[in-house]
PDB file of N, CA and C in Angstrom:
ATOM      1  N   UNK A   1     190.266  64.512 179.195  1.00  0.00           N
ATOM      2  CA  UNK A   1     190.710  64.533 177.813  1.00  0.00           C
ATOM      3  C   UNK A   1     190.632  65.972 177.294  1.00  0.00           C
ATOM      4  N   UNK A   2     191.653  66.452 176.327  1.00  0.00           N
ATOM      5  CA  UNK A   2     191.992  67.979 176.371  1.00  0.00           C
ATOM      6  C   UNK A   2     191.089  67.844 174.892  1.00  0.00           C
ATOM      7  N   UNK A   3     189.752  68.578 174.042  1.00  0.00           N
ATOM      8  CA  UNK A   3     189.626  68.895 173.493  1.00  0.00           C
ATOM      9  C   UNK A   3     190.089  68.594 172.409  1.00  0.00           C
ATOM     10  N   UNK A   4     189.607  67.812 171.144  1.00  0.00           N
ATOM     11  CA  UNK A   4     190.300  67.691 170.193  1.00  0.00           C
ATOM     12  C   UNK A   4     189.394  67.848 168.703  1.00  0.00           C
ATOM     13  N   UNK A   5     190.015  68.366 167.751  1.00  0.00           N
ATOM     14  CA  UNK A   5     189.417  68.679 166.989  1.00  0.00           C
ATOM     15  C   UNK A   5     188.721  67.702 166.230  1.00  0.00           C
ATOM     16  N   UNK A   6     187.571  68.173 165.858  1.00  0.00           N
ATOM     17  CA  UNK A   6     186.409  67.257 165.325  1.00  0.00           C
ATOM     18  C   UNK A   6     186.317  67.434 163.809  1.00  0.00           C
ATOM     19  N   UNK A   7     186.266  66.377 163.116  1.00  0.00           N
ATOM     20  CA  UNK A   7     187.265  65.387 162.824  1.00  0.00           C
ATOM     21  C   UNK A   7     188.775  65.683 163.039  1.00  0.00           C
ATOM     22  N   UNK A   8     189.730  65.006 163.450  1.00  0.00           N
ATOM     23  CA  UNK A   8     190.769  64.913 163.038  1.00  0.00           C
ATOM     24  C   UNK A   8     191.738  65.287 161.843  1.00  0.00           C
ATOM     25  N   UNK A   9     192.601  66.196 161.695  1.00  0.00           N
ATOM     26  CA  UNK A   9     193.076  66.518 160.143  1.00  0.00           C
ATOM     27  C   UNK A   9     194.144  65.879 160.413  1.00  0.00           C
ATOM     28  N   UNK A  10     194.410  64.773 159.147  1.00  0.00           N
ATOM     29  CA  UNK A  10     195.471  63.921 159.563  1.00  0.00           C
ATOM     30  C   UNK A  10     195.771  64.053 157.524  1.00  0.00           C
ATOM     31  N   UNK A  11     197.727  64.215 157.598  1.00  0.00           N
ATOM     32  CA  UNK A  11     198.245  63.782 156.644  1.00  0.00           C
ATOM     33  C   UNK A  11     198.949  63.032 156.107  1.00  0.00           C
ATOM     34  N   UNK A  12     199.031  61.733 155.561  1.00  0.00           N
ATOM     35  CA  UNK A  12     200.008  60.630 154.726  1.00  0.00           C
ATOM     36  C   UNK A  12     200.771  61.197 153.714  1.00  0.00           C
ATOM     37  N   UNK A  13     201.765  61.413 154.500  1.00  0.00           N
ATOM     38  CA  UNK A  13     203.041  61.653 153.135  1.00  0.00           C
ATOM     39  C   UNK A  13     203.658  60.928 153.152  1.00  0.00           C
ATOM     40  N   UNK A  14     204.028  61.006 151.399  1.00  0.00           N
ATOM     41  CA  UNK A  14     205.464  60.530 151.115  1.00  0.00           C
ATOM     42  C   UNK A  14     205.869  61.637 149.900  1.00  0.00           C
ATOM     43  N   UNK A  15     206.999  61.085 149.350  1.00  0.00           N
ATOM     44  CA  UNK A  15     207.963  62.511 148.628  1.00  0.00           C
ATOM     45  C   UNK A  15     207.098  62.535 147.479  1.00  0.00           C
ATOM     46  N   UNK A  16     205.960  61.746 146.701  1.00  0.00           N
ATOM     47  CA  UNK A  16     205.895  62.105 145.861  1.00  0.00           C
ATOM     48  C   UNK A  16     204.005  62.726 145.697  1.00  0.00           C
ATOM     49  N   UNK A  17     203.765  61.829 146.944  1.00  0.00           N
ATOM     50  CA  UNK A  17     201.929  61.879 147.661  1.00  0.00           C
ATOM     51  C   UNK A  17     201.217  61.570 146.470  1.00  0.00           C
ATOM     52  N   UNK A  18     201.415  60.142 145.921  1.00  0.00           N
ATOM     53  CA  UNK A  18     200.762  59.195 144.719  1.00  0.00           C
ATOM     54  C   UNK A  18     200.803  58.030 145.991  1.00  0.00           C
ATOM     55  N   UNK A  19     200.965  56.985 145.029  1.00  0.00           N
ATOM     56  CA  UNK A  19     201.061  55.499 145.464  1.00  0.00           C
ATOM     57  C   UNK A  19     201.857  55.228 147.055  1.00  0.00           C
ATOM     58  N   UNK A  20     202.332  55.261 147.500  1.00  0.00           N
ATOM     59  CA  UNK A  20     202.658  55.419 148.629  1.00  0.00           C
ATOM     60  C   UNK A  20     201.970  55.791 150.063  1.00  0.00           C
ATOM     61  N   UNK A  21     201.777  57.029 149.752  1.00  0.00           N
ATOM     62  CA  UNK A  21     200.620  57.663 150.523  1.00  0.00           C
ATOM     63  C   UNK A  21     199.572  57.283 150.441  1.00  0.00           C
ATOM     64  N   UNK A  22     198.956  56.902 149.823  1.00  0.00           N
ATOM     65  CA  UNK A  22     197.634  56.475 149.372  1.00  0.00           C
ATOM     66  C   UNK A  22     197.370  55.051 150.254  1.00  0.00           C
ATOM     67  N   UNK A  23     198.311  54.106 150.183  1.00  0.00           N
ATOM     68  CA  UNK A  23     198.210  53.217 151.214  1.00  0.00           C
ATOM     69  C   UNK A  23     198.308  53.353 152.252  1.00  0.00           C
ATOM     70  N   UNK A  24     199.093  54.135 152.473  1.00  0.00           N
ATOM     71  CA  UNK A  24     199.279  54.704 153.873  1.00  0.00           C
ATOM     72  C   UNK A  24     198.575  55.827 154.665  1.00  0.00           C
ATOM     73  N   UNK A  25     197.274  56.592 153.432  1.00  0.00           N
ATOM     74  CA  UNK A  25     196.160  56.956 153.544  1.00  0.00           C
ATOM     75  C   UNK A  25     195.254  55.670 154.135  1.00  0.00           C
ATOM     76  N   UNK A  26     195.203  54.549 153.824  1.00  0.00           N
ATOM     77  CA  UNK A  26     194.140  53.898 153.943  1.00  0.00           C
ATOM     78  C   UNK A  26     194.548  52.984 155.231  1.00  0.00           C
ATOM     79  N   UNK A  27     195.971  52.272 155.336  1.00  0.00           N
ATOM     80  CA  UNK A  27     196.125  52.236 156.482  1.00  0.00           C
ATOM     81  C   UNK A  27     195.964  53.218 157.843  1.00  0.00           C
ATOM     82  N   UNK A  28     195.933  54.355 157.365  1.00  0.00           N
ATOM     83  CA  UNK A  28     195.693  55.408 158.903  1.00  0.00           C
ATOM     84  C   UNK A  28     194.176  55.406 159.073  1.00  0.00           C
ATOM     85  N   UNK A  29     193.530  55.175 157.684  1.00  0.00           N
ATOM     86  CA  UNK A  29     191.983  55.222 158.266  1.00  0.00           C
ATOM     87  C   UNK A  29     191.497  54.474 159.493  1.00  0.00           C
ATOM     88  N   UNK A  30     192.357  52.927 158.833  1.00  0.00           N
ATOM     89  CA  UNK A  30     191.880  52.168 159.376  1.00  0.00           C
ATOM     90  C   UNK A  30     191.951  52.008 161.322  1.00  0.00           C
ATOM     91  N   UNK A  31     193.341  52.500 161.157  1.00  0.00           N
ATOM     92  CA  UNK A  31     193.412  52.467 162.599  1.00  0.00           C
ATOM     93  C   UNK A  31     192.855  53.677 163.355  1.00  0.00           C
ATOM     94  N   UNK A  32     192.957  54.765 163.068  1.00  0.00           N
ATOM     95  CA  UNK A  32     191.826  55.823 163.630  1.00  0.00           C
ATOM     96  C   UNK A  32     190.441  54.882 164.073  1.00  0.00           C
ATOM     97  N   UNK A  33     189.842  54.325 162.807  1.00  0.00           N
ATOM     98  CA  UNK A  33     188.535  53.568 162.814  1.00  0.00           C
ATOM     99  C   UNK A  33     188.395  52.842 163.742  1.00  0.00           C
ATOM    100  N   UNK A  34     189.631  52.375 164.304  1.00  0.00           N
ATOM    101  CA  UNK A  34     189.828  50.971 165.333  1.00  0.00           C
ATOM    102  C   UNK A  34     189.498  51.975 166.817  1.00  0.00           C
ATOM    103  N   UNK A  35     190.463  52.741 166.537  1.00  0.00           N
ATOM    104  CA  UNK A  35     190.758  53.871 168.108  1.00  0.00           C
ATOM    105  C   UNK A  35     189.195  54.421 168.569  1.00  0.00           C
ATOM    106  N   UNK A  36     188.058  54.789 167.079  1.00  0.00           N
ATOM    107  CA  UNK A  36     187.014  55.473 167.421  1.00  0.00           C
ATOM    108  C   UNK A  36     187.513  57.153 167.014  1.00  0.00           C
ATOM    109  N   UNK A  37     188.357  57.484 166.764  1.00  0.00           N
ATOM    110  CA  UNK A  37     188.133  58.939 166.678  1.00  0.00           C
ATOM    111  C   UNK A  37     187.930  59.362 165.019  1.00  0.00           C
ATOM    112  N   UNK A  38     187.053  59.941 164.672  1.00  0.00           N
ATOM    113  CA  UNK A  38     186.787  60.775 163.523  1.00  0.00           C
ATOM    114  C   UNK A  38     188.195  61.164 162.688  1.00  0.00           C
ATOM    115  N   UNK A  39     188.161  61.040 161.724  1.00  0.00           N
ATOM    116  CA  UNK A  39     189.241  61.887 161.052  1.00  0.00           C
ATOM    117  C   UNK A  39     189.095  62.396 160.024  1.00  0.00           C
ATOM    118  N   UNK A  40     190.181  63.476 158.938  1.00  0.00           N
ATOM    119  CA  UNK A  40     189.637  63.282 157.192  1.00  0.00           C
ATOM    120  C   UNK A  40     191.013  63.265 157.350  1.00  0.00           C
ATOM    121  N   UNK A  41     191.342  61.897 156.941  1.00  0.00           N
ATOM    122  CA  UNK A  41     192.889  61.763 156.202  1.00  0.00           C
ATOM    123  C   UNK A  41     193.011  62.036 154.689  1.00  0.00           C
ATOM    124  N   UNK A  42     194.055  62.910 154.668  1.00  0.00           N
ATOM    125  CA  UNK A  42     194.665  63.873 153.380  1.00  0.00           C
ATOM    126  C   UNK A  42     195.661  62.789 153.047  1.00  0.00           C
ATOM    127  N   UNK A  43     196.396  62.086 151.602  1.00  0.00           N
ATOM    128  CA  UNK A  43     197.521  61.784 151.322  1.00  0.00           C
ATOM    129  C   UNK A  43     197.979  62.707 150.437  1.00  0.00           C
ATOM    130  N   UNK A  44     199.322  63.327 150.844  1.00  0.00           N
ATOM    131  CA  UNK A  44     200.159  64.372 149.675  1.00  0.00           C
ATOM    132  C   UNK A  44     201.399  64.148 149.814  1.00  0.00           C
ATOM    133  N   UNK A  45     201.620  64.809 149.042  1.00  0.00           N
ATOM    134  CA  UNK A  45     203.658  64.837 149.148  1.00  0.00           C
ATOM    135  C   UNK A  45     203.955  66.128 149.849  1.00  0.00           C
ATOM    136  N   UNK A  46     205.448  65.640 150.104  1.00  0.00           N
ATOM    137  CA  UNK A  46     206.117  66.622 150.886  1.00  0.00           C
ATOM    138  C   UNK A  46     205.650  67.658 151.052  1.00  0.00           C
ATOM    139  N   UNK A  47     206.148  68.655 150.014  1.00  0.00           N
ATOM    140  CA  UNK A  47     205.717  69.707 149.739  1.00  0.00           C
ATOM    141  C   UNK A  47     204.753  70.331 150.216  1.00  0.00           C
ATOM    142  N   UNK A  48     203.837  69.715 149.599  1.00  0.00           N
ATOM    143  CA  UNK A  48     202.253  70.020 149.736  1.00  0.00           C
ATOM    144  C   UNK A  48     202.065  70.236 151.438  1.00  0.00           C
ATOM    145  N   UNK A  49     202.502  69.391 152.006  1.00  0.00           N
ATOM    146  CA  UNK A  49     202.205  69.032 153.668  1.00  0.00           C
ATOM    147  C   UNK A  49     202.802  70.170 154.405  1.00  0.00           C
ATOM    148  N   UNK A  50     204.288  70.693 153.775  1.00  0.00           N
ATOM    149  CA  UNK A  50     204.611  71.772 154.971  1.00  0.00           C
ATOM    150  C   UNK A  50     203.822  73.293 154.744  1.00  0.00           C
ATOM    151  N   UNK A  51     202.586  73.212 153.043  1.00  0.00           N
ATOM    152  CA  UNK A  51     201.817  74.308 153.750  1.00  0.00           C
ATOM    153  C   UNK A  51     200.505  73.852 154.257  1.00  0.00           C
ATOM    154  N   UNK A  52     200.348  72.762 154.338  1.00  0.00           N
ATOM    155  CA  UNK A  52     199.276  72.265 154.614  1.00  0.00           C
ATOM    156  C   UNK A  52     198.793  72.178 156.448  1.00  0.00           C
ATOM    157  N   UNK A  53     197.843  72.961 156.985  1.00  0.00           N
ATOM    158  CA  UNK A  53     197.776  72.903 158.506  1.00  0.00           C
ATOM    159  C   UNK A  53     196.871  71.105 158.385  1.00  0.00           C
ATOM    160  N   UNK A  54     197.385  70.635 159.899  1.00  0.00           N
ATOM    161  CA  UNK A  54     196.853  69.035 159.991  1.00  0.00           C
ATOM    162  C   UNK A  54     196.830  69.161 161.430  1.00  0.00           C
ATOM    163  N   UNK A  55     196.394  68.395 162.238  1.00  0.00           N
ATOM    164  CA  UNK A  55     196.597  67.912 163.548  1.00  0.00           C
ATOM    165  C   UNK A  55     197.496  67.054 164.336  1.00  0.00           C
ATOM    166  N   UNK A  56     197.804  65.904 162.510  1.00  0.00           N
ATOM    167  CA  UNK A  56     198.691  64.655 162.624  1.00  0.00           C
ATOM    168  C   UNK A  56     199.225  64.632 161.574  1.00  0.00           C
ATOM    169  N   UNK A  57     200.093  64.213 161.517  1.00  0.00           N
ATOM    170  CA  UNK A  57     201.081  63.767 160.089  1.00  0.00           C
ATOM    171  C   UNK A  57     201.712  62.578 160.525  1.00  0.00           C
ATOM    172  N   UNK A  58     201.525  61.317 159.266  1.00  0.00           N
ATOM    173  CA  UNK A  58     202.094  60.239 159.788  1.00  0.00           C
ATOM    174  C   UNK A  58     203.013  59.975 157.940  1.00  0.00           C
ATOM    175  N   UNK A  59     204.098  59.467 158.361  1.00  0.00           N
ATOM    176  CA  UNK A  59     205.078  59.271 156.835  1.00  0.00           C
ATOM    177  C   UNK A  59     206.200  58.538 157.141  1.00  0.00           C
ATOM    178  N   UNK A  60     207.238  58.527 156.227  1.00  0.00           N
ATOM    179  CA  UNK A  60     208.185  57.766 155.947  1.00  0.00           C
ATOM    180  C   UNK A  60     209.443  59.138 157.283  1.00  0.00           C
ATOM    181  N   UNK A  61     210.149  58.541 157.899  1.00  0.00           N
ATOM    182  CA  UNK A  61     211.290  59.395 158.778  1.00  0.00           C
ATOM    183  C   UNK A  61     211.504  60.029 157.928  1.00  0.00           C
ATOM    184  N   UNK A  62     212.191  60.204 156.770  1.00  0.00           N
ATOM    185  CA  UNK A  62     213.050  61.263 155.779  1.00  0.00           C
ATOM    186  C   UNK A  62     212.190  62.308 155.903  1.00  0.00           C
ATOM    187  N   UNK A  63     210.543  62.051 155.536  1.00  0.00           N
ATOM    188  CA  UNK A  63     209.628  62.917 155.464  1.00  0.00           C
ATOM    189  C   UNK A  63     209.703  64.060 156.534  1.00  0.00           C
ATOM    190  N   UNK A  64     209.034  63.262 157.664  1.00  0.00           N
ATOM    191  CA  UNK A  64     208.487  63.514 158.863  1.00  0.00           C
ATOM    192  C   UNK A  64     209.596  64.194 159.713  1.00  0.00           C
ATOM    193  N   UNK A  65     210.844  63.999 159.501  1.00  0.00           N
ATOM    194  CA  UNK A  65     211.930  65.374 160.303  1.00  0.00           C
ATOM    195  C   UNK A  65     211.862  66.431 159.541  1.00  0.00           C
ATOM    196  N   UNK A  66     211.508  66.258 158.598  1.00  0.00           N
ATOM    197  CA  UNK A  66     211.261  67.609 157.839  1.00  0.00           C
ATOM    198  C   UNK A  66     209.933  68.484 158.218  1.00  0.00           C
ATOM    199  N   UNK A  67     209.236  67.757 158.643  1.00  0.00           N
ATOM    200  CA  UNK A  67     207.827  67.862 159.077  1.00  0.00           C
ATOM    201  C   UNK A  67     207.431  68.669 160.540  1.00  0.00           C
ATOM    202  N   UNK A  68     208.414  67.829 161.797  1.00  0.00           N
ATOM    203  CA  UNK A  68     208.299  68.080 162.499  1.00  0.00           C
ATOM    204  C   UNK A  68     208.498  70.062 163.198  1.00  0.00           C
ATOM    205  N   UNK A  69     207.127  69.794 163.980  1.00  0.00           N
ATOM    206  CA  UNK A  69     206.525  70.863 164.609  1.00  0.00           C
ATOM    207  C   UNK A  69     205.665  71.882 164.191  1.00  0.00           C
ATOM    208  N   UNK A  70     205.197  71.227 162.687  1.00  0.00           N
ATOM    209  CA  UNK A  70     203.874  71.745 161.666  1.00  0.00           C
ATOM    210  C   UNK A  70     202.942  71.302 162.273  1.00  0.00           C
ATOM    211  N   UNK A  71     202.821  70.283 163.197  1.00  0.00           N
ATOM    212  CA  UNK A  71     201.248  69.643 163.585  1.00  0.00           C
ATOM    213  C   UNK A  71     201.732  69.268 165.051  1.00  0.00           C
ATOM    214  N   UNK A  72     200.690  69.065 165.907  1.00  0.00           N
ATOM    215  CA  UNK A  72     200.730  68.767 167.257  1.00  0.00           C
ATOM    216  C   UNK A  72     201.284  67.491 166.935  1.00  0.00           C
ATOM    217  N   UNK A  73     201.284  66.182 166.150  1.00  0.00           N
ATOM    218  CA  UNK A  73     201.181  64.674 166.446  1.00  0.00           C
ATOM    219  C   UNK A  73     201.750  64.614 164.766  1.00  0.00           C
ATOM    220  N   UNK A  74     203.491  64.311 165.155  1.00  0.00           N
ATOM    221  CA  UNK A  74     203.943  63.464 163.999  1.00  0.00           C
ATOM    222  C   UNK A  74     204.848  61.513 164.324  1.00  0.00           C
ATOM    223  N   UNK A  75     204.087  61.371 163.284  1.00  0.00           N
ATOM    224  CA  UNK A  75     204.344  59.931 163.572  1.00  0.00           C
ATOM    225  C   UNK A  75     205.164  59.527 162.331  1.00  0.00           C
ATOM    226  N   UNK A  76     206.007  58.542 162.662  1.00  0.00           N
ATOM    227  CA  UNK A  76     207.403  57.855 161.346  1.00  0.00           C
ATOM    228  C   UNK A  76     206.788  56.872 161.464  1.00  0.00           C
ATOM    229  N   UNK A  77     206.082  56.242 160.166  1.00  0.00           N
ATOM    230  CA  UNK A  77     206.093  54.763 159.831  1.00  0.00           C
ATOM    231  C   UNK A  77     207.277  54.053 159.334  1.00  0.00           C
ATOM    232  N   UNK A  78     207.925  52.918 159.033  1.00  0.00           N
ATOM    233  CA  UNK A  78     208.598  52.060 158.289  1.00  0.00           C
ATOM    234  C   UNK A  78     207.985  51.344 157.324  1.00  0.00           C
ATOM    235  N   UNK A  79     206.832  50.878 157.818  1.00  0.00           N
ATOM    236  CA  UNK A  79     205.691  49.886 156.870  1.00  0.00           C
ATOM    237  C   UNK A  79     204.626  49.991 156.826  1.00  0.00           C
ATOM    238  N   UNK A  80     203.997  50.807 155.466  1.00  0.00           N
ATOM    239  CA  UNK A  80     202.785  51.406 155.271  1.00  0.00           C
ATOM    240  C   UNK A  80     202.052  50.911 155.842  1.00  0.00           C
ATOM    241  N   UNK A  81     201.888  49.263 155.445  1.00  0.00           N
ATOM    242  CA  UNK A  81     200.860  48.375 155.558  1.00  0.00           C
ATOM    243  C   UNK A  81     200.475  48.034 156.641  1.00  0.00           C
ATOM    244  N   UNK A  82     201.224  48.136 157.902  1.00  0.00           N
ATOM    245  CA  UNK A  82     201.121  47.816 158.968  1.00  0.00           C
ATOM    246  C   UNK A  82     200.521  48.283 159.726  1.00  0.00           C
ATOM    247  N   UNK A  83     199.464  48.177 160.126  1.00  0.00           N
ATOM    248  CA  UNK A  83     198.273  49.149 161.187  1.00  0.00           C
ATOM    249  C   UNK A  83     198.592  48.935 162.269  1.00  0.00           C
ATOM    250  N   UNK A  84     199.234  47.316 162.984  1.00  0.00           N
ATOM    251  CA  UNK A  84     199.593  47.246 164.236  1.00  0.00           C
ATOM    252  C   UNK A  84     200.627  48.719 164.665  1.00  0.00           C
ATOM    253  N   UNK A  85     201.616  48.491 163.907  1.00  0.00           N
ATOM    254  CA  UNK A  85     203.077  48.985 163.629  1.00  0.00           C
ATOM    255  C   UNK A  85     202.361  50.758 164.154  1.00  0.00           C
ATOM    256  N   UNK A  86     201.713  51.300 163.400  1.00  0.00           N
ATOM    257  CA  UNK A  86     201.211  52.098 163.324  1.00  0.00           C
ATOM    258  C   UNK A  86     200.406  52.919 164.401  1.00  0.00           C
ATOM    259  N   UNK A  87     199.422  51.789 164.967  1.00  0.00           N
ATOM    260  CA  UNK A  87     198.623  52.110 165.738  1.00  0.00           C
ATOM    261  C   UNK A  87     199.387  52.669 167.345  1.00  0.00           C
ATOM    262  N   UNK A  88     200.435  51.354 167.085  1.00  0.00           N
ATOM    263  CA  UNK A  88     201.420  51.206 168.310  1.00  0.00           C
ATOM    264  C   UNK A  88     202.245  52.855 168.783  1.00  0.00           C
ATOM    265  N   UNK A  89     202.527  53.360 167.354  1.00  0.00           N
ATOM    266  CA  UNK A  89     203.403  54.744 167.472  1.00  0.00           C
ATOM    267  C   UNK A  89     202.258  55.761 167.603  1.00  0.00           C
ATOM    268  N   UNK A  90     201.140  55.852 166.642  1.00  0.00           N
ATOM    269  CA  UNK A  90     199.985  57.157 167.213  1.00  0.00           C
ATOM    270  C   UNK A  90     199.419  56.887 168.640  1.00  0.00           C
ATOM    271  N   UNK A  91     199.408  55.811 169.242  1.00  0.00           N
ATOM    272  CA  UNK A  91     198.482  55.651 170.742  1.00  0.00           C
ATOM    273  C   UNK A  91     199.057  56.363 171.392  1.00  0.00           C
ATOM    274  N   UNK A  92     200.508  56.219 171.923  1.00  0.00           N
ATOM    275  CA  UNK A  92     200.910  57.393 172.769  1.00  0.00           C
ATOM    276  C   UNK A  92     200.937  58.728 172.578  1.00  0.00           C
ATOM    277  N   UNK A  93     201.167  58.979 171.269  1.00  0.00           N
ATOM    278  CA  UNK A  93     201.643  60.305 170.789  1.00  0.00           C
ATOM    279  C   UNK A  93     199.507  61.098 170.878  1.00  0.00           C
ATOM    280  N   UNK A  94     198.760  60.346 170.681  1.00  0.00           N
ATOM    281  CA  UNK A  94     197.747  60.949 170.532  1.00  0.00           C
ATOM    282  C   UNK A  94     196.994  61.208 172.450  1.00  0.00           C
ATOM    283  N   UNK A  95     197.590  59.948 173.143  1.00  0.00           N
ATOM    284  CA  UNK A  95     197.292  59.887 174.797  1.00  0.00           C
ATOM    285  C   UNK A  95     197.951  61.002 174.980  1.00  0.00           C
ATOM    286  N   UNK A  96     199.654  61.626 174.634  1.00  0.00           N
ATOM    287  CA  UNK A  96     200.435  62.706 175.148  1.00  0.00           C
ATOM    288  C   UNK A  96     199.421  63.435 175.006  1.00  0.00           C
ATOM    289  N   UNK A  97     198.546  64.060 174.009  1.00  0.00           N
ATOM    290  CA  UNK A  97     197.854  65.225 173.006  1.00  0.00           C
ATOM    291  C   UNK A  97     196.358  65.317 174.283  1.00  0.00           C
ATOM    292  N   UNK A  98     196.321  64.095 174.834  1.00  0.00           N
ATOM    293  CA  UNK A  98     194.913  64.416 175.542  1.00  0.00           C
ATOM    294  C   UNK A  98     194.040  63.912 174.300  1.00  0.00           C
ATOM    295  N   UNK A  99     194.062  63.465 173.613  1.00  0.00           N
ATOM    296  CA  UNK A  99     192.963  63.505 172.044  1.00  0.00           C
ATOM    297  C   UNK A  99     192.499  61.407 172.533  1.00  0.00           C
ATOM    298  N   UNK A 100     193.513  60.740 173.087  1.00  0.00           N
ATOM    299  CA  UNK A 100     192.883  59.399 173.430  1.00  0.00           C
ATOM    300  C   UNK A 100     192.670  59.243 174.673  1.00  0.00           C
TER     301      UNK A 100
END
């Protein structure tokens, strides 16, 4: 396993990083929590995220192509709520990283 940063900097966006993110803050906790790895999940908006350094960024697609290649590990949700949904798209992307 390649070294990974302790905790985890992980960000939940969406365009406006209120209500949205915020669930989708709490859904990423949860599944990190499941996986075992440490994290401090950030929820912000757009903006905020492309100056923001992270490890992971997980958001809505519109977001997250905008996003991509700011952080080692970006992930597109469809449904905040969904931790399966979720868990399913960070497992590989975090196994690629060496980090699972």
């Amino acid at each position: 396993m390649t070294d990974r940063p302790d905790p985890l900097k992980v960000l939940a966006v969406c365009g406006l990083g209120m209500g949205t993110s915020l669930i989708l803050r709490m859904t990423t906790e949860t599944v990190f929590q499941r996986l075992g790895i440490p994290v401090e999940v950030e929820n912000t908006d757009i903006s905020a995220a492309r100056s923001t350094q992270a490890d992971v960024i997980v958001g809505q697609g519109m977001h997250t192509s905008e996003l991509e290649g700011t952080a080692p590990v970006t992930v597109t949700v469809e449904d905040f709520v969904d931790d399966a949904a979720l868990e399913s798209r960070l497992r590989p992307a975090l196994e690629q990283q060496g980090w699972l």
